[in-house]
C-alpha atoms as a PDB file:
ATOM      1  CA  UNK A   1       0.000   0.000   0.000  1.00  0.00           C
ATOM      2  CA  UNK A   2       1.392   3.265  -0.746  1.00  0.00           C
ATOM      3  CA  UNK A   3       1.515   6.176   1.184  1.00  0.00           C
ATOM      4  CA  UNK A   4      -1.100   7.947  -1.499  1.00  0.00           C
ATOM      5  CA  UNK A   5      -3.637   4.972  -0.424  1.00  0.00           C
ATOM      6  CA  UNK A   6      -2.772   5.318   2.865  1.00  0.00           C
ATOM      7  CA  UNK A   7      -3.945   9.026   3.061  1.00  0.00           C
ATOM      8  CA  UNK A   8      -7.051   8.629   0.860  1.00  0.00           C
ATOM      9  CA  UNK A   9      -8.121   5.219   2.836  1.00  0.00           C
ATOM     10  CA  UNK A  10      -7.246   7.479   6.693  1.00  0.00           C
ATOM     11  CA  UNK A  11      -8.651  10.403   5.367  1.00  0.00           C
ATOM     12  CA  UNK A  12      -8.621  13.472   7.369  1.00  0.00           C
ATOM     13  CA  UNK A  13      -6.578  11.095  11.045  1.00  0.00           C
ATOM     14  CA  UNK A  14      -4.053  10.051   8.524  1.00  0.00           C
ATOM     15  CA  UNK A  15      -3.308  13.671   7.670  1.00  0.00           C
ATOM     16  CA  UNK A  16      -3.168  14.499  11.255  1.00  0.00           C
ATOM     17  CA  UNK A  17      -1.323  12.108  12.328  1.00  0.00           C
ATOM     18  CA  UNK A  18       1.295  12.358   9.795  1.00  0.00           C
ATOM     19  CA  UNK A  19       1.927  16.017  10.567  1.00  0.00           C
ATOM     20  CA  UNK A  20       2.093  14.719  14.541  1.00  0.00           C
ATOM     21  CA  UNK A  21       4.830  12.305  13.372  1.00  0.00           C
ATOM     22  CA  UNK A  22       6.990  15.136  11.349  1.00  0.00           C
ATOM     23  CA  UNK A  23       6.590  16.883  14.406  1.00  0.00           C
ATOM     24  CA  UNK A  24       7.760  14.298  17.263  1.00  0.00           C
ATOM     25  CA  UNK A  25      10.978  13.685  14.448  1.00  0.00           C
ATOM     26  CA  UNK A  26      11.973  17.455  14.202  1.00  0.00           C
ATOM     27  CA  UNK A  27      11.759  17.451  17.834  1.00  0.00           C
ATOM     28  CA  UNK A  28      13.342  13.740  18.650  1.00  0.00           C
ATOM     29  CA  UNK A  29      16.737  14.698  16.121  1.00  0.00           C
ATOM     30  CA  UNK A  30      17.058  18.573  17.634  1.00  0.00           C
ATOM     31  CA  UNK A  31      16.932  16.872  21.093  1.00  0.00           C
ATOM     32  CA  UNK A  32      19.291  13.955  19.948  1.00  0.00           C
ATOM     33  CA  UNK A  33      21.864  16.898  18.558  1.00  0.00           C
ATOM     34  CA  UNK A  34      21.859  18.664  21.866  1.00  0.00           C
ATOM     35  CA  UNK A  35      22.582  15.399  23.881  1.00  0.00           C
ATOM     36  CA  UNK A  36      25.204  14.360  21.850  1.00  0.00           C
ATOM     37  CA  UNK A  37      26.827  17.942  21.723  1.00  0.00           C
ATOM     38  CA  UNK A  38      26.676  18.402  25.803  1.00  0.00           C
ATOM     39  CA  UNK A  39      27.756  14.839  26.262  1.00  0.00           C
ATOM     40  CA  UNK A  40      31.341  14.945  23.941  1.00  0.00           C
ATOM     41  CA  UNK A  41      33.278  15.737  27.535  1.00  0.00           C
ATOM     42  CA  UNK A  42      33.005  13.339  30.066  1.00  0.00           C
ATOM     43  CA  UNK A  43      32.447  14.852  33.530  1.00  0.00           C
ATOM     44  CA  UNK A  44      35.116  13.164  35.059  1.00  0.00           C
ATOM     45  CA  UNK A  45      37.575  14.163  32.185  1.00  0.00           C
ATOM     46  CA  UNK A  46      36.108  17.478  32.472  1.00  0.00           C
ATOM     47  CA  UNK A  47      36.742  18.238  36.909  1.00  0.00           C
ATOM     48  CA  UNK A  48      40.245  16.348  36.158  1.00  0.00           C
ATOM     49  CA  UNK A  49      40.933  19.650  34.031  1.00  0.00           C
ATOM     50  CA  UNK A  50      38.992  22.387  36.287  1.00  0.00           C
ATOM     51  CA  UNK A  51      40.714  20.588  39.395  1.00  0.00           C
ATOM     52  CA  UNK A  52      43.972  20.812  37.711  1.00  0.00           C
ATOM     53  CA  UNK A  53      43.523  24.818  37.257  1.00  0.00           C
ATOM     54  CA  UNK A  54      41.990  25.035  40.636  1.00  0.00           C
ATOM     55  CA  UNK A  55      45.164  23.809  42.332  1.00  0.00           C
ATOM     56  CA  UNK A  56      47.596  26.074  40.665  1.00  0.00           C
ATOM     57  CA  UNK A  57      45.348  28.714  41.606  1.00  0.00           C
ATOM     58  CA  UNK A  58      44.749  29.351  37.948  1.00  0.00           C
ATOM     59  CA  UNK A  59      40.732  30.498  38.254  1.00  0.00           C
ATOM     60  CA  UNK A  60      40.402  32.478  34.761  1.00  0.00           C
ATOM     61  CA  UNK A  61      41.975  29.668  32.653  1.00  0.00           C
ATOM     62  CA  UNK A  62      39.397  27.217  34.778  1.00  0.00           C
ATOM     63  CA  UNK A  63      36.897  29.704  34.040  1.00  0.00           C
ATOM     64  CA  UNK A  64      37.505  30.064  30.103  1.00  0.00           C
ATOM     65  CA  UNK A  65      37.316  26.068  30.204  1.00  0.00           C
ATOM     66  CA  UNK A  66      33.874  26.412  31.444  1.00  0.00           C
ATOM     67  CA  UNK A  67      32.557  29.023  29.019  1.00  0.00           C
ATOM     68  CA  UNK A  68      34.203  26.812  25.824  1.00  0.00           C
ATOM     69  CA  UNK A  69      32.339  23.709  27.001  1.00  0.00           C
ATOM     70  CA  UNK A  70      29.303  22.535  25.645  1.00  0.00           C
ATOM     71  CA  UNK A  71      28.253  20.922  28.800  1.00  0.00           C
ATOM     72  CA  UNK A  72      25.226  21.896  31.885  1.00  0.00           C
ATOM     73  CA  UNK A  73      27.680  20.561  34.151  1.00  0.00           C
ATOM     74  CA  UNK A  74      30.419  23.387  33.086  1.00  0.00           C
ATOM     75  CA  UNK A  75      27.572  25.986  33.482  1.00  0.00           C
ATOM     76  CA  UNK A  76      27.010  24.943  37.109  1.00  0.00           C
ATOM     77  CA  UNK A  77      30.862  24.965  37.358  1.00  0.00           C
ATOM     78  CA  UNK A  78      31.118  28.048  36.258  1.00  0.00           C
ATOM     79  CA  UNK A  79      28.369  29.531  38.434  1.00  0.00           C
ATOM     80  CA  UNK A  80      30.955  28.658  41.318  1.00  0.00           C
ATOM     81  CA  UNK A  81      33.632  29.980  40.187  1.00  0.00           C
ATOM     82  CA  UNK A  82      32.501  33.313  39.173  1.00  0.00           C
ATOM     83  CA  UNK A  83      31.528  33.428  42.835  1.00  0.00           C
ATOM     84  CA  UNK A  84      34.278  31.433  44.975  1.00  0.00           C
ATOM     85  CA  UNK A  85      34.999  34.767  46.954  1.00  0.00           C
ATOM     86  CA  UNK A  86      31.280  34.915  48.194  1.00  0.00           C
ATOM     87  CA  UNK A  87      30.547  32.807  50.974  1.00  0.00           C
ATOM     88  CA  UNK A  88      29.707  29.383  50.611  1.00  0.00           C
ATOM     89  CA  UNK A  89      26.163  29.708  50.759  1.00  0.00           C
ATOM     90  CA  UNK A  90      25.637  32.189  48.226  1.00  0.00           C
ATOM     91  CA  UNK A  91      27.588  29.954  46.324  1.00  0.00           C
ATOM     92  CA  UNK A  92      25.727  27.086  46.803  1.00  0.00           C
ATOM     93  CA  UNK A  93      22.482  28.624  45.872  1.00  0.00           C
ATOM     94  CA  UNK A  94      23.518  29.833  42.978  1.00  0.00           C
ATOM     95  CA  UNK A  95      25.275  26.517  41.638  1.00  0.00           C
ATOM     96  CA  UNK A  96      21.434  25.170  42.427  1.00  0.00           C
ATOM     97  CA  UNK A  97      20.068  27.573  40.716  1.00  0.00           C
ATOM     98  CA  UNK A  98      21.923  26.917  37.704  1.00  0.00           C
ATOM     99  CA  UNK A  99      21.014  23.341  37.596  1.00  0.00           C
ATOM    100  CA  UNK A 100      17.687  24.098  37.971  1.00  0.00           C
ATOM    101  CA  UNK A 101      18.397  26.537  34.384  1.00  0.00           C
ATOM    102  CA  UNK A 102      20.429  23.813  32.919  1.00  0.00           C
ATOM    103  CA  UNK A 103      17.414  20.907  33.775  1.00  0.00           C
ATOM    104  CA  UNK A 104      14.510  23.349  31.886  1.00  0.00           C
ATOM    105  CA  UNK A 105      16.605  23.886  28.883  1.00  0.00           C
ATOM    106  CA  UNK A 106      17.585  19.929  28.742  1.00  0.00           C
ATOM    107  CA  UNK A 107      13.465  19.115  29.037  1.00  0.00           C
ATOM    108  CA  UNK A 108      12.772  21.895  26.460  1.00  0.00           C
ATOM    109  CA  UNK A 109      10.304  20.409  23.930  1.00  0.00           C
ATOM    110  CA  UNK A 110      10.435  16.671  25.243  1.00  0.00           C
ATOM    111  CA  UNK A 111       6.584  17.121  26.717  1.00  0.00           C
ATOM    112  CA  UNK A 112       5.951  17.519  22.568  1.00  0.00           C
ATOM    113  CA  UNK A 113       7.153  14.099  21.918  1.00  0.00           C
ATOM    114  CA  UNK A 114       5.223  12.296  25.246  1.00  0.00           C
ATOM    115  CA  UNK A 115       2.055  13.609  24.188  1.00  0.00           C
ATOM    116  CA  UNK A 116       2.037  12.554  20.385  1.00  0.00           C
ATOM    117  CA  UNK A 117       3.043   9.046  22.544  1.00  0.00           C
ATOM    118  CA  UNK A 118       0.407   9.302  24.490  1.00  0.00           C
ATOM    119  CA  UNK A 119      -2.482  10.369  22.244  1.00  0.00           C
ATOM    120  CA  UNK A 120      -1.441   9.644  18.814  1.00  0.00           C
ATOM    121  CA  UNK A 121      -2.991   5.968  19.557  1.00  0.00           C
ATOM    122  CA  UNK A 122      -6.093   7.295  20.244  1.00  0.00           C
ATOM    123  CA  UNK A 123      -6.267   9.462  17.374  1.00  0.00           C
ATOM    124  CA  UNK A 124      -6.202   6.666  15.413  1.00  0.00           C
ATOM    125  CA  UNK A 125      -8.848   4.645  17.122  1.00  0.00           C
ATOM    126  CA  UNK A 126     -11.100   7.604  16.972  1.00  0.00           C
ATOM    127  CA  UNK A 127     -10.232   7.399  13.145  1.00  0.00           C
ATOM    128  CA  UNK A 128     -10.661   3.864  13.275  1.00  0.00           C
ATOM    129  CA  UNK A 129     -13.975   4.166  14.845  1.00  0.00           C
ATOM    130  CA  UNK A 130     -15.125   7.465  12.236  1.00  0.00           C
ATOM    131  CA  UNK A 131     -14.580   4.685   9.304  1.00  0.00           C
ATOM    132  CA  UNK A 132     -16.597   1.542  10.996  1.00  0.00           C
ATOM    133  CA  UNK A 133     -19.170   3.930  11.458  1.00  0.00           C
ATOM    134  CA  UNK A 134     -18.824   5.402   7.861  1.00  0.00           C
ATOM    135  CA  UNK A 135     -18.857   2.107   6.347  1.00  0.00           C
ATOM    136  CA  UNK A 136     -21.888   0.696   8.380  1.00  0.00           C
ATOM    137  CA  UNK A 137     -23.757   3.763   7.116  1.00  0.00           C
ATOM    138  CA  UNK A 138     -22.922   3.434   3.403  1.00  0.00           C
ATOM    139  CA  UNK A 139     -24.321  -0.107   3.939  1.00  0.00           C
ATOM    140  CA  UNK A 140     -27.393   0.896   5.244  1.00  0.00           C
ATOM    141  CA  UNK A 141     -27.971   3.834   2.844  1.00  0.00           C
ATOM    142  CA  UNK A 142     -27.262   1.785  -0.615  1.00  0.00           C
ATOM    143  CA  UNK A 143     -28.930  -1.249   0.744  1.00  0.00           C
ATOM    144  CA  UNK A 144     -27.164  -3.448  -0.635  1.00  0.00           C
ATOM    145  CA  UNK A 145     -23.393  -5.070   0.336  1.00  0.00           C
ATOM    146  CA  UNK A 146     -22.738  -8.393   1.891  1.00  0.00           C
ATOM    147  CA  UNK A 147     -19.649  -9.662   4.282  1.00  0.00           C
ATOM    148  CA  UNK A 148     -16.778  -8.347   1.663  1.00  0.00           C
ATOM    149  CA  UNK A 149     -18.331  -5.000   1.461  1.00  0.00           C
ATOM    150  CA  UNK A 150     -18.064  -4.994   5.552  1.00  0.00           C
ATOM    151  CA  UNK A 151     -14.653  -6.069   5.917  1.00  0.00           C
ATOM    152  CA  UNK A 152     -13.212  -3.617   3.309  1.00  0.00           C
ATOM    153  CA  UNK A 153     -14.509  -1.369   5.206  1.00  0.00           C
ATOM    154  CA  UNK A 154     -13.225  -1.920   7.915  1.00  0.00           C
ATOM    155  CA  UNK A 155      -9.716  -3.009   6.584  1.00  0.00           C
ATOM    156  CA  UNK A 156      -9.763   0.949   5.570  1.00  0.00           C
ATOM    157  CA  UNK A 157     -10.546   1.950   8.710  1.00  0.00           C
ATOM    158  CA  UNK A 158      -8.030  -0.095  10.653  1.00  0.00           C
ATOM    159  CA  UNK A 159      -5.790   2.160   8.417  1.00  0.00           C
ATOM    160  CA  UNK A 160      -5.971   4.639  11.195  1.00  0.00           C
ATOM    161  CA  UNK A 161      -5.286   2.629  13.720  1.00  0.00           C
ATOM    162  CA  UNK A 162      -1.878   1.156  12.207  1.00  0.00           C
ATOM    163  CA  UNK A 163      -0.566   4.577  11.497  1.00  0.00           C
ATOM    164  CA  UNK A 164      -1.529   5.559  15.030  1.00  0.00           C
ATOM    165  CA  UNK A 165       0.895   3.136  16.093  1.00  0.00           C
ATOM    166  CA  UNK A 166       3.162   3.838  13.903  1.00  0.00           C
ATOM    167  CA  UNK A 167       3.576   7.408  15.246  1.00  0.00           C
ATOM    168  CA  UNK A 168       2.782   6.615  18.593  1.00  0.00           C
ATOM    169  CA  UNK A 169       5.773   4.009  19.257  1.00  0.00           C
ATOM    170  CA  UNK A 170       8.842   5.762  18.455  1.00  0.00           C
ATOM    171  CA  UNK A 171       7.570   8.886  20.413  1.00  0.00           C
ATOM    172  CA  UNK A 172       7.367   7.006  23.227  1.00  0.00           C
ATOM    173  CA  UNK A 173      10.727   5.151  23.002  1.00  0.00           C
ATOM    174  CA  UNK A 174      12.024   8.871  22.029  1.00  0.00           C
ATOM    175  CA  UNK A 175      10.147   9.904  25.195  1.00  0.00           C
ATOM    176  CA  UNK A 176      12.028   7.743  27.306  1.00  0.00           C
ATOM    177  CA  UNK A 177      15.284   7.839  26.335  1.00  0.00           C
ATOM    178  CA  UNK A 178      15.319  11.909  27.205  1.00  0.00           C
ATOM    179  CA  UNK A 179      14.098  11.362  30.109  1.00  0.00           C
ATOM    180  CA  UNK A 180      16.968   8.791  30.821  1.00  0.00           C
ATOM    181  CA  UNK A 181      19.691  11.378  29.332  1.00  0.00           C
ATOM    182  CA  UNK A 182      18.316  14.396  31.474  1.00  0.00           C
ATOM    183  CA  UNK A 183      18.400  12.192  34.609  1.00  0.00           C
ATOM    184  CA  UNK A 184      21.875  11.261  33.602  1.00  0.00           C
ATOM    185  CA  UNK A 185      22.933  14.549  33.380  1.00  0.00           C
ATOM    186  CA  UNK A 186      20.990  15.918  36.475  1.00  0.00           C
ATOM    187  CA  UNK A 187      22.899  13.768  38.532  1.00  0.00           C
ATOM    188  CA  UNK A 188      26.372  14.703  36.501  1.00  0.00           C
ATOM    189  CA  UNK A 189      25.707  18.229  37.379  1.00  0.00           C
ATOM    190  CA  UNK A 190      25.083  17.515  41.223  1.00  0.00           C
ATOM    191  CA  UNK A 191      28.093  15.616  41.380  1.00  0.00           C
ATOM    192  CA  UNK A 192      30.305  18.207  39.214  1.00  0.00           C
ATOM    193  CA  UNK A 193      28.733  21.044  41.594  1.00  0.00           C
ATOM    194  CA  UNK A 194      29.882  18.888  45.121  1.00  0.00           C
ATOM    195  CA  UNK A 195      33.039  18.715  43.676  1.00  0.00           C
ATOM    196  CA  UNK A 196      33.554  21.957  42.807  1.00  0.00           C
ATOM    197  CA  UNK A 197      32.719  22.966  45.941  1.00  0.00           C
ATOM    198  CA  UNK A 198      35.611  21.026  47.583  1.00  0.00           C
ATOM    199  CA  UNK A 199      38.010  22.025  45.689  1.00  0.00           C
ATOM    200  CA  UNK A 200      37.330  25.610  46.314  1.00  0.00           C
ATOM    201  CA  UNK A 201      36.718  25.237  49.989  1.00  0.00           C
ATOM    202  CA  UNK A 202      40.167  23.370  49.653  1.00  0.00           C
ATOM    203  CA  UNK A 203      41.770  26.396  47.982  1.00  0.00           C
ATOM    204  CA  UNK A 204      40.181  28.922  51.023  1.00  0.00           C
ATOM    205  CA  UNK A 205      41.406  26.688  53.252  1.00  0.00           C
END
């Protein structure tokens, strides 16, 4: 079946649901991008660095590493260095703060993807169900139609339903891998933040 007889068989859900699937892809590969980019540097190849610069008491060069690295864990590094002469609370908060920046700009546009997962499904029943009903109807109005008439009918309709789940699956898949990376790099950014915290409480000390 091509996609031509796929669209004319769906009718209007088809439609729909194909511009819900261009969507959730623009979405899934901008996402998939902006992992990839802020996951190049390891963290622990990253605070090897910043800890070496620390030591030596060399704070712009650690600084300049932060700004040239594609990271949310640099940005919450960062944070702490542009304030290691305020006291440690301040600095604390505001490393917080930043993670909390970094974690809404990770999450950006994933809630797009979980909803076509969520609903795209039932778009297609409701398509699904539009067509049995359409079908039963043209029965009853020509008068005329026996068992093949029924099930072409609602082979057409089951159209909907297929390409529901076609859309729907991936999303969700998508869905959940985000969610894994952002957790991933949540708890990259806590750790980077504790650690630069001891090495600059080291350094005042």
């Amino acid at each position: 079946m091509s996609l031509w007889q796929m669209l004319h068989m769906g009718g209007g859900t088809v439609i729909v649901l194909s511009l819900l699937s261009m969507l959730s892809l623009a979405v899934i590969l901008e996402r998939a991008i902006l992992y990839y980019r802020s996951s190049r540097l390891t963290r622990d190849i990253f605070m090897m660095d910043i800890a070496g610069q620390i030591r030596r008491g060399n704070f712009a060069k650690a600084q300049e590493i932060c700004q040239h690295t594609e990271t949310p864990y640099a940005a919450v590094v960062g944070t702490g260095l542009a304030l290691r002469n305020s006291p440690g609370e301040i600095m604390d908060n505001a490393m917080e703060r930043q993670i909390t920046i970094e974690t809404i700009k990770l999450e950006r546009r994933t809630a797009i993807i979980g909803t076509i997962g969520s609903t795209a499904v039932y778009i297609g029943l409701f398509g699904t169900v539009l067509g049995i009903i359409r079908a039963f109807h043209d029965i009853s109005t020509q008068g005329s139609g026996g068992m093949g008439v029924v099930i072409n009918g609602i082979a057409e309709a089951l159209v909907c339903t297929a390409v529901g789940l076609c859309v729907a699956v991936p999303a969700v898949i998508a869905f959940n891998y985000c969610q894994s990376r952002i957790e991933r790099f949540v708890m990259d950014m806590d750790l980077a933040a504790s650690e630069a915290r001891d090495l600059l409480t080291g350094v005042r000390a």
